[in-house]
Protein backbone atom coordinates (compact mmCIF):
# COMPACT_ATOMS: atom_id res chain seq x y z
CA UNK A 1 0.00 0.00 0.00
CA UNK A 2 0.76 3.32 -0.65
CA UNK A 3 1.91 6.06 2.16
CA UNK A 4 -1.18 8.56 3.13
CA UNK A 5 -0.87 11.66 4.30
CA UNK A 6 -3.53 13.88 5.96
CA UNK A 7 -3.39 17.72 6.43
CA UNK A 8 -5.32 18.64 9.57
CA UNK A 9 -6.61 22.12 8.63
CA UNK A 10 -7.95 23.63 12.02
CA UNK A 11 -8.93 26.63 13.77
CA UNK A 12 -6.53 27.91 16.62
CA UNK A 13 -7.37 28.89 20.06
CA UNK A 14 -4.74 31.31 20.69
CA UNK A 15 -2.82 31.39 23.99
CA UNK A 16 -5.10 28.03 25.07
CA UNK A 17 -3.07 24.95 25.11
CA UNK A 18 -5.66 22.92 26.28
CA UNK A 19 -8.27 23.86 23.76
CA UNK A 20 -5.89 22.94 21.25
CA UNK A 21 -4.59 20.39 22.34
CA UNK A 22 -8.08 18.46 22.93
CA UNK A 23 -8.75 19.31 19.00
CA UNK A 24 -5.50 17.71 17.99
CA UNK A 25 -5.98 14.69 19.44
CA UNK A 26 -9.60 14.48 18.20
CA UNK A 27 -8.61 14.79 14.97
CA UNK A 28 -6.51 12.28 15.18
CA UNK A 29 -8.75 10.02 16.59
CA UNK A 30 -11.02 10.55 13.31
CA UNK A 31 -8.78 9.97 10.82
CA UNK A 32 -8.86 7.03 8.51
CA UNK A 33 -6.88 4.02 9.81
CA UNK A 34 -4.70 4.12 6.43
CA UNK A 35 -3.18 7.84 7.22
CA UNK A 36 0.83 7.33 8.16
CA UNK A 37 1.72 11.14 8.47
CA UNK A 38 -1.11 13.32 10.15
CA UNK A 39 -0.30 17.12 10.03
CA UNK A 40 -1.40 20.18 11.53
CA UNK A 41 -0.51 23.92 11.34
CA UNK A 42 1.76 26.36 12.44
CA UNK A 43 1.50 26.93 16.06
CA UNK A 44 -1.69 24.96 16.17
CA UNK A 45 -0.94 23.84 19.98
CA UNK A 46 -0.43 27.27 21.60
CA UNK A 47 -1.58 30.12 19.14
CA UNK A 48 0.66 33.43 18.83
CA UNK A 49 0.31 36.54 20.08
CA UNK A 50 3.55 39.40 19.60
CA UNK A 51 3.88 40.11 23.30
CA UNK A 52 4.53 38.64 26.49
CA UNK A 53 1.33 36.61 26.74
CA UNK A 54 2.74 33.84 24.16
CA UNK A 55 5.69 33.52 27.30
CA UNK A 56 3.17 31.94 29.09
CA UNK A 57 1.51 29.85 26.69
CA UNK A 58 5.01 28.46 25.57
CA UNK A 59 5.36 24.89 26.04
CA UNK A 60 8.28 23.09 26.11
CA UNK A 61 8.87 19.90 24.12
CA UNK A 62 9.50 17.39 26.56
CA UNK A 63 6.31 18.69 28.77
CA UNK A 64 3.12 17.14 29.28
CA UNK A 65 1.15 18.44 25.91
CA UNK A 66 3.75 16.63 23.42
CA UNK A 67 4.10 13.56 25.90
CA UNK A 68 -0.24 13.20 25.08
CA UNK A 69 0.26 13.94 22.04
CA UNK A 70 3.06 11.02 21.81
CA UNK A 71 0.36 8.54 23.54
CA UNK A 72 -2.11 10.14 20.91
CA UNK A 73 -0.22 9.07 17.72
CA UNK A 74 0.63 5.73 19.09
CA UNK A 75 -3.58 4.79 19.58
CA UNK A 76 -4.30 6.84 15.73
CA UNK A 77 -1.08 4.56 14.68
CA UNK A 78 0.84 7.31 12.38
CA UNK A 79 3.28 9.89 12.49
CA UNK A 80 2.40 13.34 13.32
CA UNK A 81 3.72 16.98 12.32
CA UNK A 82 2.16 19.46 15.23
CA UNK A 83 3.28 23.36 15.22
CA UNK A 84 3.82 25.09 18.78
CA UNK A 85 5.73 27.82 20.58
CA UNK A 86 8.62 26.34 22.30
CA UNK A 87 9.49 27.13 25.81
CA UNK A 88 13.35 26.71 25.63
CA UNK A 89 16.20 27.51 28.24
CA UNK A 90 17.83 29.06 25.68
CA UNK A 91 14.66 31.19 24.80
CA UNK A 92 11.70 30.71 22.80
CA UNK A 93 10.91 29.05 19.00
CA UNK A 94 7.85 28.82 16.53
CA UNK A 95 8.99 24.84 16.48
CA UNK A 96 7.15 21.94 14.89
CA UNK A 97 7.86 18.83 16.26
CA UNK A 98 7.44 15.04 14.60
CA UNK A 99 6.31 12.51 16.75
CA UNK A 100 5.76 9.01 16.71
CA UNK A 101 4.26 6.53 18.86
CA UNK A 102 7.58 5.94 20.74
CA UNK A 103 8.35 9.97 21.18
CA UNK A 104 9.80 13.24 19.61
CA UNK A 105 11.73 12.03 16.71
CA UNK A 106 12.86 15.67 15.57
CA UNK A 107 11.59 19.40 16.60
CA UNK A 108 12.34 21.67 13.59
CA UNK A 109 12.35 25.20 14.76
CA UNK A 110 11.33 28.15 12.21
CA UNK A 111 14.06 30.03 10.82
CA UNK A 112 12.62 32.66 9.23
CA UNK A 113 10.15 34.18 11.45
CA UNK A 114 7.48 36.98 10.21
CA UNK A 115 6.59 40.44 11.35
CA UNK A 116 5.86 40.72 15.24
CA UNK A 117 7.17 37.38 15.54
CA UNK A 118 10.80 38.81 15.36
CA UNK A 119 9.55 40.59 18.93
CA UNK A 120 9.17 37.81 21.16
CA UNK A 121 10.93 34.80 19.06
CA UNK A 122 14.25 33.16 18.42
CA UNK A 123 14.89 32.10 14.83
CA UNK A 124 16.00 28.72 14.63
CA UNK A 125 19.72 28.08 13.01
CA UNK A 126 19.15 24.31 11.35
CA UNK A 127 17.67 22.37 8.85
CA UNK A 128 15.68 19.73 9.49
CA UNK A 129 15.38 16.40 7.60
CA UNK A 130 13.68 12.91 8.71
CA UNK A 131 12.99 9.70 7.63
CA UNK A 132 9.01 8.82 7.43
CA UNK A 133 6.77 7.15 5.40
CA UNK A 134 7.25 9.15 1.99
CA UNK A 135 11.42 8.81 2.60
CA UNK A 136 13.67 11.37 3.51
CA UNK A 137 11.78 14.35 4.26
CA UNK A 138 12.58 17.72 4.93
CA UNK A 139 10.77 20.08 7.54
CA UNK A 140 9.78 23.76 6.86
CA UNK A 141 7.17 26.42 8.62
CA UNK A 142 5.59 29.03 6.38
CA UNK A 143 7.55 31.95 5.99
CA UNK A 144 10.37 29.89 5.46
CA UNK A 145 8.99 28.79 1.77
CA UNK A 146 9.53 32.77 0.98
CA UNK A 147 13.60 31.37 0.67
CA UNK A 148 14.48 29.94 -2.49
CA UNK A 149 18.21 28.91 -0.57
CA UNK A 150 15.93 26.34 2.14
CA UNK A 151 14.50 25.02 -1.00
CA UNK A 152 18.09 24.50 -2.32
CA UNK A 153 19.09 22.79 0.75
CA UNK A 154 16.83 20.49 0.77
CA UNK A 155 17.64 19.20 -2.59
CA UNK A 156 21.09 19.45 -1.71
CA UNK A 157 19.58 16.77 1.00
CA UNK A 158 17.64 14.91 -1.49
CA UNK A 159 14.47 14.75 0.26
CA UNK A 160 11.92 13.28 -1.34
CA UNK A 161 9.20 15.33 -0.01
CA UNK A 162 8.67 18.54 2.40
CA UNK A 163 5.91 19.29 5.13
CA UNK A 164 5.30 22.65 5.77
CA UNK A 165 2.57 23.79 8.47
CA UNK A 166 1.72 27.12 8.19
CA UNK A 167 -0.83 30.17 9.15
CA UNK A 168 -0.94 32.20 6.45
CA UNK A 169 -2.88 35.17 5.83
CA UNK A 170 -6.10 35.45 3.62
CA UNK A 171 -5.34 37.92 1.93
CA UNK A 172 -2.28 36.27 0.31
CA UNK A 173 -3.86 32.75 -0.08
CA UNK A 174 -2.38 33.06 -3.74
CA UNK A 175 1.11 33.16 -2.65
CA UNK A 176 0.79 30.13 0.13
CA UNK A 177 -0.35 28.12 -2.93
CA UNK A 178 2.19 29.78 -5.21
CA UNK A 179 4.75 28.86 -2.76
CA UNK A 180 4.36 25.22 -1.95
CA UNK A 181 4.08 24.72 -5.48
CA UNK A 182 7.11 26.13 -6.33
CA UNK A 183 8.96 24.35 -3.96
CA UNK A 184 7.46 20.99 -5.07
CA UNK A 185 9.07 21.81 -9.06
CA UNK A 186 12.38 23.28 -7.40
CA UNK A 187 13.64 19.98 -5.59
CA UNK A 188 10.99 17.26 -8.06
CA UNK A 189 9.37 16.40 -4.60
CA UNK A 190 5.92 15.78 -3.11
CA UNK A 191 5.00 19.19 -0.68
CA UNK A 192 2.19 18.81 1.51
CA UNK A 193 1.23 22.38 3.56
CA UNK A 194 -1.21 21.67 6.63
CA UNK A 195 -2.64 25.58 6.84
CA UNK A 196 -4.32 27.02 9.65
CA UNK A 197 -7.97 28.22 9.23
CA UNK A 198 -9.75 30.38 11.20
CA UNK A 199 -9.72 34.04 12.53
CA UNK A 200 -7.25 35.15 15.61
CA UNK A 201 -9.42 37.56 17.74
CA UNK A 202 -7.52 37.68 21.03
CA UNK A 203 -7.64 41.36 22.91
CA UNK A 204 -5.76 44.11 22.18
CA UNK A 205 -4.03 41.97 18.87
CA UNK A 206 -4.45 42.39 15.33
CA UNK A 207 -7.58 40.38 14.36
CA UNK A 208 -6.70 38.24 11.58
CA UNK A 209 -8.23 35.80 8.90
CA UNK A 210 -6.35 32.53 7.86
CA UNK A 211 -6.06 30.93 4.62
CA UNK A 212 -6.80 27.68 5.21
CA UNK A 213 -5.94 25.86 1.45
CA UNK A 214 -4.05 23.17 2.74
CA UNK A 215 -2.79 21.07 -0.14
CA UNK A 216 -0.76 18.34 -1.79
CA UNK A 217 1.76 19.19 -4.44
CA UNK A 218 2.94 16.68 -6.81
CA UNK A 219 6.51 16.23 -7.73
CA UNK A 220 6.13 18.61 -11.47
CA UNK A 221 4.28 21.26 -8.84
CA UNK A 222 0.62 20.47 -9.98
CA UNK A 223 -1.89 19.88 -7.69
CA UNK A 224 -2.66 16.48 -6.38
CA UNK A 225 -5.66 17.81 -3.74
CA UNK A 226 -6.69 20.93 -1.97
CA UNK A 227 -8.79 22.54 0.95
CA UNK A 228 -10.89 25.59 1.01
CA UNK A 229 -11.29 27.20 4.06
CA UNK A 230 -13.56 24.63 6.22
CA UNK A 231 -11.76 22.73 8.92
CA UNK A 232 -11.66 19.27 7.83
CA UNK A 233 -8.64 17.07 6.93
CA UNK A 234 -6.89 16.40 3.37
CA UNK A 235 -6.07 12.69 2.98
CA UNK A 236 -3.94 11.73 0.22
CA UNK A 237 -2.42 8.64 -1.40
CA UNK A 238 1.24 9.55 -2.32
CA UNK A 239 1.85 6.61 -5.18
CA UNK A 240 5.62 5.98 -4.78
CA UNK A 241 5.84 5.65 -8.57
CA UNK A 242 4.99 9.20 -9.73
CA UNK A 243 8.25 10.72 -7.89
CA UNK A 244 10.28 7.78 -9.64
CA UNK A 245 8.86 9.03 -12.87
CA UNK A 246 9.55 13.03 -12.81
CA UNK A 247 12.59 12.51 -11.41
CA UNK A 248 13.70 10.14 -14.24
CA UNK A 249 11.89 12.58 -16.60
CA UNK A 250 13.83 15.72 -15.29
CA UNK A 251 17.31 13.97 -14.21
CA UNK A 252 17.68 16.01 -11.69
CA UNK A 253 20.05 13.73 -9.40
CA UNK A 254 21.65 12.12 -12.44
């Protein structure tokens, strides 16, 4: 069989863990017994706000939330991509981390952060890459697919497909889209971007409307599936086959 994927488009509850955190694992618990790789947004455990409040809804990734979540993949039975703030001693991250039933396998923290979150975050300084279900597979968060060098990195890397959680803004739905796609033709790799959905109304913040449009990309950047803006999930059948074919097609790691 086939690897399946499944892009958990959501609405956040920003600066509640716990509100989050129940929807994750519900999700989970819903999806088709077939999915491998479940994945959710940026920051989809804690929210974001650009001032001290996100200090306290910071979690860190050995804590309680990701050890649930751990317990949580190991009943669904597949991997899972969750976005969060990161409570670090050496300060604070928009991370994603990738679980499996046994634990973290790798926390993949943004390195390219975006407008107020350059206040109150720490870029990350690594790339992340790690072996799942599609092969090896390289880890990005929104922004980041603005950098045509991360995209060169990766297929420096030879990953065979990228994951990229994001909240991204309505109003520039066309460039999330643009984006993935892009990065699916640049390296000949499958892309699949879990977006957040939703609107952030928290006090005395900028009230914001998400994208949603979670999607699969296929290897020659065409569309294999999409979302609109309803929270539901995007399960796909990646066929092994189709990357063998563009890549032989293209040559690009002849």
């Amino acid at each position: 069989m086939p690897p399946t994927v499944a892009a958990c488009q959501m609405a956040v509850d920003d600066l509640d863990v716990e509100s989050n955190l129940e929807t994750v694992e519900s999700r989970l618990s819903g999806l088709p017994e077939r999915v491998d790789i479940a994945c959710f947004p940026e920051q989809a455990l804690t929210g974001f706000v650009a001032d001290d409040r996100i200090a306290e809804a910071a979690i860190p990734r050995d804590g309680e939330a990701i050890e649930r979540l751990v317990e949580t993949a190991a009943d669904a039975d597949c991997d899972v991509l969750v976005g969060f703030v990161e409570d670090a001693e050496d300060g604070a991250y928009n991370a994603a981390a990738y679980l499996d039933g046994d634990g973290v396998v790798a926390v993949y923290r943004k390195q390219h952060l975006w407008g107020g979150e350059r206040e109150v975050l720490d870029p990350g300084d690594s790339r992340v890459t790690v072996k799942t279900p599609l092969g090896k597979t390289g880890l990005l968060t929104c922004y980041d697919l603005n950098f045509v060098e991360e995209s060169a990195a990766m297929t420096d890397k030879r990953v065979d497909a990228l994951l990229v959680p994001g909240a991204w803004p309505a109003t520039h739905s066309d460039n999330w889209r643009l984006l993935l796609r892009a990065r699916a033709l640049d390296g000949v790799r499958w892309v699949l971007g879990a977006g957040r959905t939703g609107r952030r109304d928290v006090e005395d913040a900028p009230v914001t409307d998400y994208a949603g449009r979670s999607l699969c990309v296929r290897p020659d950047g065409g569309l294999r599936a999409e979302l609109d803006r309803a929270e539901r999930d995007l399960v796909v059948d990646i066929e092994p086959s189709v990357l063998e074919s563009h890549r032989e097609s293209v040559g690009i790691f002849e």
